[in-house]
C-alpha atoms as a PDB file:
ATOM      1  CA  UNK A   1       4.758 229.427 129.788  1.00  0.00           C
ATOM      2  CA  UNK A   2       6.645 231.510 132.025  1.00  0.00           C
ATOM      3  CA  UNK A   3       5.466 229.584 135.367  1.00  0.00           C
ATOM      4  CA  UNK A   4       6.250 225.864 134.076  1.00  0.00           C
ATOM      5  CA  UNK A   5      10.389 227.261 132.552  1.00  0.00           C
ATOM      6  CA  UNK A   6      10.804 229.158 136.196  1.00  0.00           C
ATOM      7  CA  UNK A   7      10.045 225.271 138.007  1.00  0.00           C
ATOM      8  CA  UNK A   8      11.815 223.901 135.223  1.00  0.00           C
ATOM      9  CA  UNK A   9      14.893 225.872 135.834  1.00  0.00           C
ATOM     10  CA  UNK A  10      14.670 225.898 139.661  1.00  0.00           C
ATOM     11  CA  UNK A  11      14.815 221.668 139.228  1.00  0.00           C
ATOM     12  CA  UNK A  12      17.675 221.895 137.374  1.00  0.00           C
ATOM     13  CA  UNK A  13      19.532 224.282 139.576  1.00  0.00           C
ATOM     14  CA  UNK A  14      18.964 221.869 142.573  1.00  0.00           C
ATOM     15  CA  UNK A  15      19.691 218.801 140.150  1.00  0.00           C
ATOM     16  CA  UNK A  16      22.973 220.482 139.792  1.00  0.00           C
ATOM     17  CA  UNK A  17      23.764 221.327 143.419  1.00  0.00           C
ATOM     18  CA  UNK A  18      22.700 217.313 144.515  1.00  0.00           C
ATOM     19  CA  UNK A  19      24.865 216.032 141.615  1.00  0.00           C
ATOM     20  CA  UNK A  20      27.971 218.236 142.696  1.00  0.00           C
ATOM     21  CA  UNK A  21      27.417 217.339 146.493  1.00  0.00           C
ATOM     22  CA  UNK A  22      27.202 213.698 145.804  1.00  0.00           C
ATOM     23  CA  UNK A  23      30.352 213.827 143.169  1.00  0.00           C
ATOM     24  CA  UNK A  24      31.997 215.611 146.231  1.00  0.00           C
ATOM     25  CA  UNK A  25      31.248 213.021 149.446  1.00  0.00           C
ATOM     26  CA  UNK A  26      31.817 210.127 146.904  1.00  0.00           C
ATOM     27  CA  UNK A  27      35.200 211.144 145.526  1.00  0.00           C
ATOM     28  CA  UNK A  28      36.716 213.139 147.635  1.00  0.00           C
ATOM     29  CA  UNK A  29      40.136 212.932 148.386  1.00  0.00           C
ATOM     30  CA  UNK A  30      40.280 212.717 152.475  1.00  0.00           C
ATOM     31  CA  UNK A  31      42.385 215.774 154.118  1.00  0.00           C
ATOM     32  CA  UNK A  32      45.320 213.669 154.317  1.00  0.00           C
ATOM     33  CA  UNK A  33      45.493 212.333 150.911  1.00  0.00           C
ATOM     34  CA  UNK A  34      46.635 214.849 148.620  1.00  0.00           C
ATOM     35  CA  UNK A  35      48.216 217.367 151.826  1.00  0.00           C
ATOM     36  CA  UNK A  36      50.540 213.832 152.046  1.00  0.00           C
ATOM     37  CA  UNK A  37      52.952 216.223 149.591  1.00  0.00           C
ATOM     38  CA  UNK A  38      52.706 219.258 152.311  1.00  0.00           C
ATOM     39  CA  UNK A  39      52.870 217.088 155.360  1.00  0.00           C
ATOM     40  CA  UNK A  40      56.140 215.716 153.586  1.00  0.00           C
ATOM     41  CA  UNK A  41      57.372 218.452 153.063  1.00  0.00           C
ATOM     42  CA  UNK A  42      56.731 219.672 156.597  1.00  0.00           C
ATOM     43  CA  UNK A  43      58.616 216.052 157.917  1.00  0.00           C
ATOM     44  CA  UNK A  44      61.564 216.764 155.134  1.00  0.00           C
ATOM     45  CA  UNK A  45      63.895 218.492 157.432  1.00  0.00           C
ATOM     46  CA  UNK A  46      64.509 215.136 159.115  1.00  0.00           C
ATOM     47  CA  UNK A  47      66.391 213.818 155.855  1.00  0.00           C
ATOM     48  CA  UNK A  48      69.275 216.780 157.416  1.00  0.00           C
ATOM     49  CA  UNK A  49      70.059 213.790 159.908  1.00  0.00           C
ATOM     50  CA  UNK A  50      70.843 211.167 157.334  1.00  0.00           C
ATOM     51  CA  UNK A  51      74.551 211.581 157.108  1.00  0.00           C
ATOM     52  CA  UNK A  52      74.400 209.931 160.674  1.00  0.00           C
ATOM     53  CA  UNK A  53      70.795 208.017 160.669  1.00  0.00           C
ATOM     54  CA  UNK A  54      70.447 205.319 158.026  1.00  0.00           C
ATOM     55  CA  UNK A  55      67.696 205.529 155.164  1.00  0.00           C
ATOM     56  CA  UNK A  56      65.313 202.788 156.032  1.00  0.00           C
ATOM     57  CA  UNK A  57      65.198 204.818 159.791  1.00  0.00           C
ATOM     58  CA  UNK A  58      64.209 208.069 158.256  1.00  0.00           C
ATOM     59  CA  UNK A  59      62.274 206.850 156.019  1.00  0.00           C
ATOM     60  CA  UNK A  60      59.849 204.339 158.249  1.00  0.00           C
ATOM     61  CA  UNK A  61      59.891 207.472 160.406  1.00  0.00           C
ATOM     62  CA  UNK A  62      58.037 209.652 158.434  1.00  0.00           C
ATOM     63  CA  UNK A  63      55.782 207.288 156.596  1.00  0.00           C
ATOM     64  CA  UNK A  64      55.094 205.932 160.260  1.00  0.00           C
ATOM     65  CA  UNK A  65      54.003 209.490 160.912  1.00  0.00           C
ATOM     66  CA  UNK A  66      51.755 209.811 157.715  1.00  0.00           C
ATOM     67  CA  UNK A  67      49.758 206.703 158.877  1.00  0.00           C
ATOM     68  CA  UNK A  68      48.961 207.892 162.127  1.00  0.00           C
ATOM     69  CA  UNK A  69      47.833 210.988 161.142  1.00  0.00           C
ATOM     70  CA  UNK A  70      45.818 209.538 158.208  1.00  0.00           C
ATOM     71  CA  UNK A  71      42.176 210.063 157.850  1.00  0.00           C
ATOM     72  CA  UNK A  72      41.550 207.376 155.447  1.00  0.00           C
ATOM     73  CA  UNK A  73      38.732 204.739 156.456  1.00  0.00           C
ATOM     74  CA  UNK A  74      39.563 202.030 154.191  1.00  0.00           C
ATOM     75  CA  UNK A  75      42.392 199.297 153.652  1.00  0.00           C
ATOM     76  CA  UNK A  76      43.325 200.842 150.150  1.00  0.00           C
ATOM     77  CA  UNK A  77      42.755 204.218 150.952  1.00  0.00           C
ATOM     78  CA  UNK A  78      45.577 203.683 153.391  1.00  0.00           C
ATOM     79  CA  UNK A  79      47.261 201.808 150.944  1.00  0.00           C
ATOM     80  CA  UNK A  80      47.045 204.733 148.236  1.00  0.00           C
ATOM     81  CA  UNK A  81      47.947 207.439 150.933  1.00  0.00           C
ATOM     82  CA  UNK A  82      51.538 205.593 151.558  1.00  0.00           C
ATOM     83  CA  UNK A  83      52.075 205.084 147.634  1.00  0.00           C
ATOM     84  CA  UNK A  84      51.413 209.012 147.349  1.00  0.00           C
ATOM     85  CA  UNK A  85      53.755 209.650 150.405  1.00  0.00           C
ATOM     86  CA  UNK A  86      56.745 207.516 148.704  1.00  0.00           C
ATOM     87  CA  UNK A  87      56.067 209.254 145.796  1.00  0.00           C
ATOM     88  CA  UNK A  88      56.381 212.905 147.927  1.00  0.00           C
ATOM     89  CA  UNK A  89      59.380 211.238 149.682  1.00  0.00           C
ATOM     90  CA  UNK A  90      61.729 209.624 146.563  1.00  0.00           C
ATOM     91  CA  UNK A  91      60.707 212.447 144.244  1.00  0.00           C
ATOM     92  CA  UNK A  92      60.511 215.834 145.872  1.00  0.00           C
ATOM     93  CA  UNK A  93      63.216 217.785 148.495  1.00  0.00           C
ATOM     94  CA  UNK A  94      66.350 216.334 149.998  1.00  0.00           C
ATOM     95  CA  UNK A  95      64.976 212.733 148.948  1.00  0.00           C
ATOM     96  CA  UNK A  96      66.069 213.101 145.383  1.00  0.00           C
ATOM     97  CA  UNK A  97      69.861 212.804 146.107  1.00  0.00           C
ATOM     98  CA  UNK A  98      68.789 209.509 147.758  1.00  0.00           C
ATOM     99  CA  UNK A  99      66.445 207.944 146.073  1.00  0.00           C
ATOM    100  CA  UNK A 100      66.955 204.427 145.069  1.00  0.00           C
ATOM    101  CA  UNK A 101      67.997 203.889 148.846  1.00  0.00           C
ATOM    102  CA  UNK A 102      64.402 205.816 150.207  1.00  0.00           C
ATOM    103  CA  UNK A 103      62.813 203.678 147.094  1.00  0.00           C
ATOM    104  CA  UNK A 104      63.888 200.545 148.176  1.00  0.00           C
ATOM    105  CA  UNK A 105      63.317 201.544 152.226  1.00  0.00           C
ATOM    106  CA  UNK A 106      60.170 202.547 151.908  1.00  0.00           C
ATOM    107  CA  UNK A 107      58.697 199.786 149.393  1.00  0.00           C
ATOM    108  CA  UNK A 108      60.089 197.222 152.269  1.00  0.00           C
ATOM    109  CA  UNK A 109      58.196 199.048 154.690  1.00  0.00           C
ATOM    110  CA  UNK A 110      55.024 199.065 152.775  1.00  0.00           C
ATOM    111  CA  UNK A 111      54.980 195.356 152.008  1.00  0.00           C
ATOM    112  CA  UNK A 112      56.051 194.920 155.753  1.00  0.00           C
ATOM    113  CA  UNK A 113      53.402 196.953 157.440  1.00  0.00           C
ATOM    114  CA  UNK A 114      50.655 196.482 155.387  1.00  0.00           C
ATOM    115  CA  UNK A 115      51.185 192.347 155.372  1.00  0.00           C
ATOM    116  CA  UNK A 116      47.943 192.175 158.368  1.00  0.00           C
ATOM    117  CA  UNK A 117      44.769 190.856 158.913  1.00  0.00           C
ATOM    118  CA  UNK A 118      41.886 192.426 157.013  1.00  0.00           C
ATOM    119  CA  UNK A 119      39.264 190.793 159.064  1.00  0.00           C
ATOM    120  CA  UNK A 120      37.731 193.736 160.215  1.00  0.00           C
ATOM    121  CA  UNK A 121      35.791 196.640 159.141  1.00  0.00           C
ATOM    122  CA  UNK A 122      37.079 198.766 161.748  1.00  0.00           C
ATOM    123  CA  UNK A 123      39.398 201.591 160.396  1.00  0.00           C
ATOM    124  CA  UNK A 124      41.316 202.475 163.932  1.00  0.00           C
ATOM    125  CA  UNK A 125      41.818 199.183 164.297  1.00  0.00           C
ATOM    126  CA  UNK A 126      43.914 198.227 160.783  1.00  0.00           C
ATOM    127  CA  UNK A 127      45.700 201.359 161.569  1.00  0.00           C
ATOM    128  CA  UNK A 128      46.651 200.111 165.285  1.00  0.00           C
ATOM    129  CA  UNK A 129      47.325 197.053 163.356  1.00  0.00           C
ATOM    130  CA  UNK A 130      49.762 199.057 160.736  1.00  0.00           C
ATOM    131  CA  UNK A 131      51.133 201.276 163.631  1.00  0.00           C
ATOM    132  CA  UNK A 132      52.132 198.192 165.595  1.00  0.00           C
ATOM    133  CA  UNK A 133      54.056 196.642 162.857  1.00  0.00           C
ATOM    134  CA  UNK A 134      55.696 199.968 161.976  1.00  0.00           C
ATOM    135  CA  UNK A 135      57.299 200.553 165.208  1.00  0.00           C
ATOM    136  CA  UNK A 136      58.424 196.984 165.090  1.00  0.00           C
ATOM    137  CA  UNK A 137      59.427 198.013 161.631  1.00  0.00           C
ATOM    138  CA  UNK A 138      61.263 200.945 163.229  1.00  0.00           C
ATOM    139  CA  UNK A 139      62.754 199.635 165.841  1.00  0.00           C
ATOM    140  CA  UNK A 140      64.893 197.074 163.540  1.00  0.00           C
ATOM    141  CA  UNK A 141      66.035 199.706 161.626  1.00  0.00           C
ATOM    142  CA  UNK A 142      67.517 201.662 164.320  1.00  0.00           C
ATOM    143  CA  UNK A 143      69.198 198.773 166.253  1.00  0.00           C
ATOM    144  CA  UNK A 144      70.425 197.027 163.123  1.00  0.00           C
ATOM    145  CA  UNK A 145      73.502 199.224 162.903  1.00  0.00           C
ATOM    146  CA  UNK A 146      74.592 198.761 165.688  1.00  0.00           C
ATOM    147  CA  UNK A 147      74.252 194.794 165.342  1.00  0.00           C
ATOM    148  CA  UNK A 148      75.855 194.606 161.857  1.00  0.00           C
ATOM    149  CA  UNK A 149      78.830 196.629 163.089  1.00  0.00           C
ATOM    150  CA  UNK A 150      79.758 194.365 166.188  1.00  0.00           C
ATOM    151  CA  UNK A 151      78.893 191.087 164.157  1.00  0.00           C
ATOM    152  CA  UNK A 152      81.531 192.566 161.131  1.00  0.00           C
ATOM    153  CA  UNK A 153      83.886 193.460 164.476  1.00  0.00           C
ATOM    154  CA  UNK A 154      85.375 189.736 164.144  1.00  0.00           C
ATOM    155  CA  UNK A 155      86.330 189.787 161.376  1.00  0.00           C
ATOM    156  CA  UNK A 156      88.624 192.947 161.256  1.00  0.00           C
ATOM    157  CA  UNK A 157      91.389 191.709 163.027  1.00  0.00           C
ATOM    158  CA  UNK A 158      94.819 193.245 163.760  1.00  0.00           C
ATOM    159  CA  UNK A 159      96.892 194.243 160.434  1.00  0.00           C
ATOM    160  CA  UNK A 160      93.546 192.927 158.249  1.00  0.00           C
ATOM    161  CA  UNK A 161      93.678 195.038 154.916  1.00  0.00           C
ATOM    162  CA  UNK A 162      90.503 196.035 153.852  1.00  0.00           C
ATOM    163  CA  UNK A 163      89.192 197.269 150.670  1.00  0.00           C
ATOM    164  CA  UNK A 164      86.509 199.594 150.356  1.00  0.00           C
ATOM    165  CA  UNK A 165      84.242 200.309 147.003  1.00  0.00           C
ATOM    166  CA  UNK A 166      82.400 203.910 147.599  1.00  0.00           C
ATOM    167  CA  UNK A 167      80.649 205.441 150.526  1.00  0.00           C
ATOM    168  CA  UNK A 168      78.554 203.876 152.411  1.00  0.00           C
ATOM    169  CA  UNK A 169      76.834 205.318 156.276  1.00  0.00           C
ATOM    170  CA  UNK A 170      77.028 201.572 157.373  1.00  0.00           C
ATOM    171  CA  UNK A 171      80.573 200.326 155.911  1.00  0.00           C
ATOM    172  CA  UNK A 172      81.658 203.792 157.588  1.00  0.00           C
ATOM    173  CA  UNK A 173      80.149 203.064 160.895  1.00  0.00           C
ATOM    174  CA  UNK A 174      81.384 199.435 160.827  1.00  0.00           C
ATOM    175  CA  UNK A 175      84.639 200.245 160.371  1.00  0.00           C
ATOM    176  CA  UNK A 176      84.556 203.478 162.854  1.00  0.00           C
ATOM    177  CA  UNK A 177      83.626 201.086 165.384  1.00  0.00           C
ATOM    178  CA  UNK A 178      86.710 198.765 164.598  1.00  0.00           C
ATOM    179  CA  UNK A 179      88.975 201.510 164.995  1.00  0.00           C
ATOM    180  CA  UNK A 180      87.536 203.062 168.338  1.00  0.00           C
ATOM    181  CA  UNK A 181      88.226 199.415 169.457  1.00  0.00           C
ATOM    182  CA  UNK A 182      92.129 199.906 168.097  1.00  0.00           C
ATOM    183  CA  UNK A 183      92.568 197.380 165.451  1.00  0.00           C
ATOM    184  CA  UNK A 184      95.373 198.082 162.826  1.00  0.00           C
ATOM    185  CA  UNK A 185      94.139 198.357 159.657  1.00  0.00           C
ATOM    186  CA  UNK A 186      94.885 199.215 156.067  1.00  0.00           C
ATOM    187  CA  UNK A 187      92.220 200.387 154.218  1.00  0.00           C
ATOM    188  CA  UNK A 188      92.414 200.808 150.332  1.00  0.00           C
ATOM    189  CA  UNK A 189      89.308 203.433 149.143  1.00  0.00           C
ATOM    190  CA  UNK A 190      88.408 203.576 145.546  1.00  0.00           C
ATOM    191  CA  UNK A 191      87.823 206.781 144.499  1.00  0.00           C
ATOM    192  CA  UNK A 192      84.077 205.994 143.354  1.00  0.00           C
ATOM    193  CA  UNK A 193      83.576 208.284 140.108  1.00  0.00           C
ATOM    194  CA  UNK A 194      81.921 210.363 139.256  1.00  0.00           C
ATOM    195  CA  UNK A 195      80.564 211.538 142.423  1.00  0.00           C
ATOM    196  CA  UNK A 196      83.805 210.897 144.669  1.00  0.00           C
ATOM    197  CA  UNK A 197      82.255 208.958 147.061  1.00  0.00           C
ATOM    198  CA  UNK A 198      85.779 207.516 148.485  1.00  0.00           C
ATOM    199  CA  UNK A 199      86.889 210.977 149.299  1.00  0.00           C
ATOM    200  CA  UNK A 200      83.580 211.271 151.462  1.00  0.00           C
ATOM    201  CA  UNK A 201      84.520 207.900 153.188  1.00  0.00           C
ATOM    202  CA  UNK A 202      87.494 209.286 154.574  1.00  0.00           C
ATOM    203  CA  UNK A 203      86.140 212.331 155.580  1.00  0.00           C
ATOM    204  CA  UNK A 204      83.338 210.337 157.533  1.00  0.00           C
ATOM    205  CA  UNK A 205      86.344 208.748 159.215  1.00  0.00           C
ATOM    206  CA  UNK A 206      87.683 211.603 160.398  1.00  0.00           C
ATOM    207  CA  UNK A 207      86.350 211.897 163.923  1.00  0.00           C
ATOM    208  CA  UNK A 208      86.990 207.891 165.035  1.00  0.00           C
ATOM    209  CA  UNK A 209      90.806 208.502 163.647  1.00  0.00           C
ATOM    210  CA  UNK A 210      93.543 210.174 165.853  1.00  0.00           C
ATOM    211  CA  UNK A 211      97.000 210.058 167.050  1.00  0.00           C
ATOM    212  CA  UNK A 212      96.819 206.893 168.542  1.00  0.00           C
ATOM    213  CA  UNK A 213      94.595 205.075 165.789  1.00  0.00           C
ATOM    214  CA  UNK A 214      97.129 202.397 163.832  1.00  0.00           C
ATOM    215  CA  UNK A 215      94.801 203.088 160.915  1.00  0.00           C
ATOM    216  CA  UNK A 216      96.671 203.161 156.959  1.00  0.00           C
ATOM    217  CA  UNK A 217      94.318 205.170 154.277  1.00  0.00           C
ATOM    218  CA  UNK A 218      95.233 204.970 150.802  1.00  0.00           C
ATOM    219  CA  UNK A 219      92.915 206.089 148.313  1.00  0.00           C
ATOM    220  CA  UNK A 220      93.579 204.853 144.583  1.00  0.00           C
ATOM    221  CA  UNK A 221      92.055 205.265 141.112  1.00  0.00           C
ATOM    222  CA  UNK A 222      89.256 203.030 140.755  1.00  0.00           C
ATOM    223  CA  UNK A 223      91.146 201.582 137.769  1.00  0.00           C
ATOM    224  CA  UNK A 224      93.601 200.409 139.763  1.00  0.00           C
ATOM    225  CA  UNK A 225      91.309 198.844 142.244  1.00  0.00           C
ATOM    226  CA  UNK A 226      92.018 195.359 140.634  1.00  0.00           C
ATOM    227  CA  UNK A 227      95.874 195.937 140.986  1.00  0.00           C
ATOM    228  CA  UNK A 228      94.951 195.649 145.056  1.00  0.00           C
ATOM    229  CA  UNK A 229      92.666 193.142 145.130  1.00  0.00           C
ATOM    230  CA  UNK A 230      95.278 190.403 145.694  1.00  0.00           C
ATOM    231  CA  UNK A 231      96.675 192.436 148.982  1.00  0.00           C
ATOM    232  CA  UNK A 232      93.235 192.622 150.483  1.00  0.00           C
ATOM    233  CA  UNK A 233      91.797 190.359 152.359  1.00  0.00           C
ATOM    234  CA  UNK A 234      87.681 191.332 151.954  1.00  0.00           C
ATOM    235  CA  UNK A 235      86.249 193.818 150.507  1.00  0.00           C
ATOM    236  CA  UNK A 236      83.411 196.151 151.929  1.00  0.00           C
ATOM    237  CA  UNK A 237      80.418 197.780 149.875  1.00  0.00           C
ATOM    238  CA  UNK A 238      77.116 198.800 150.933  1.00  0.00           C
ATOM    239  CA  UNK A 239      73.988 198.156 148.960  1.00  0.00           C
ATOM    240  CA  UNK A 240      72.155 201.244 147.684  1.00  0.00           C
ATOM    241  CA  UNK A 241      68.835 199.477 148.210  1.00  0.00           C
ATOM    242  CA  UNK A 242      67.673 196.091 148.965  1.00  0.00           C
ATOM    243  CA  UNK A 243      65.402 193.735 147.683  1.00  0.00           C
ATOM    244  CA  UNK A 244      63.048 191.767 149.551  1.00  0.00           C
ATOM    245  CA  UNK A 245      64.192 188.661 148.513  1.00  0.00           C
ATOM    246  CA  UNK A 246      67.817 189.526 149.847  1.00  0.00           C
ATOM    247  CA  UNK A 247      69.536 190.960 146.929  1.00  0.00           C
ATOM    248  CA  UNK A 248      71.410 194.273 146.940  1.00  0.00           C
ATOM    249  CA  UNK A 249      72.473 197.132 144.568  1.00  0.00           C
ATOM    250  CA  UNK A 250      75.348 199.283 145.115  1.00  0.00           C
ATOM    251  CA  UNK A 251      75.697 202.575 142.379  1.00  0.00           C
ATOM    252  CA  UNK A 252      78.892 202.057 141.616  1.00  0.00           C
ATOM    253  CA  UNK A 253      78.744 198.168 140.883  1.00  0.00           C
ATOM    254  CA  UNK A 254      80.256 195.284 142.141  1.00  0.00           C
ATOM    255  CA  UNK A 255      83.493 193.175 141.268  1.00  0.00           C
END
């Protein structure tokens, strides 16, 4: 009795160290799956530059950075690490106070980069596939303020009064760049409750205005915003986050 329980118990013993191996190599999250959170965390002190870079920059930045270092083998595994590193990025450190804009960034990113060819089998080639797009990605983002700035430059001509609703990096750097190249303005800030946004407009003005800047600040109530409106001649927002199809939100609404 004694011989046939000791066999009986040594087969289960290795039963159970199979069944736990195989559980492990066939559901095991790959070292850069669930460390995504860390290795976000590591990448978070870039979100200290986003007063001057925009969102969609900083944010194909990093996730650019997650897919190359990726372990993942598969099409959706890749897919799953990127909806676990928006998750890290819109939910956790800095990217809180931000995160409709990082939402929106980074789901346009996703849709962009993984829109490729799943012909193949190989994994380091659908990442060189992913990383190609994403610098493409990338490199929009970082020339695009620079091209939306000179194309807005036309129309901000001499004595143009301009109306601005909230703070905004890329209404701020638009209209920076009109007043390095000395055009007389007025410009008419709302004062954006409940955060105060205007305030922070002006303030992110500071450095292009001097002396010799013809440049006319008034801030006002946001009530009395539509007491202006007839003195302006266009008014300036910037969209909180954009939609793929084109459409924009802005936090403190439109007129």
């Amino acid at each position: 009795f004694f011989v046939p329980s000791y066999y009986f118990l040594f087969f289960c013993f290795n039963l159970l160290i199979w069944g736990t191996n195989w559980v492990e190599s066939r559901w095991k999250v790959r070292e850069s799956s669930f460390p995504v959170q860390a290795k976000m965390l590591e990448n978070m002190e870039q979100f200290a530059s986003l007063q001057t870079n925009s969102v969609g920059l900083c944010a194909a930045t990093i996730l650019t950075d997650c897919i190359r270092r990726s372990n993942a083998s598969t099409f959706s595994e890749i897919t799953k690490e990127l909806d676990q590193a928006i998750n890290a990025l819109t939910v956790g450190g800095q990217g809180s106070e931000n995160r409709v804009a990082l939402l929106s960034a980074s789901e346009l990113y996703k849709r962009y980069v993984l829109r490729i060819s799943q012909d193949t089998q190989d994994s380091d080639e659908l990442k060189q596939r992913m990383l190609k797009r994403a610098a493409y990605f990338t490199h929009r983002c970082s020339i695009c303020r620079r091209q939306i700035a000179d194309k807005l430059l036309p129309f901000i001509q001499h004595d143009t009064r301009i109306l601005v609703h909230g703070h905004s990096r890329m209404v701020a750097y638009a209209v920076a760049n009109a007043i390095t190249k000395n055009r007389r303005m007025t410009l008419y800030i709302t004062e954006s409750l409940p955060d105060r946004s205007g305030a922070e407009f002006v303030r992110a003005l500071q450095p292009s205005l001097g002396a010799d800047r013809q440049v006319n600040l008034r801030t006002l109530r946001d009530s009395a915003s539509a007491a202006v409106i007839p003195e302006g001649d266009f008014l300036l927002l910037g969209p909180e986050g954009g939609a793929e199809t084109g459409g924009i939100l802005n936090k403190n609404g439109t007129f």
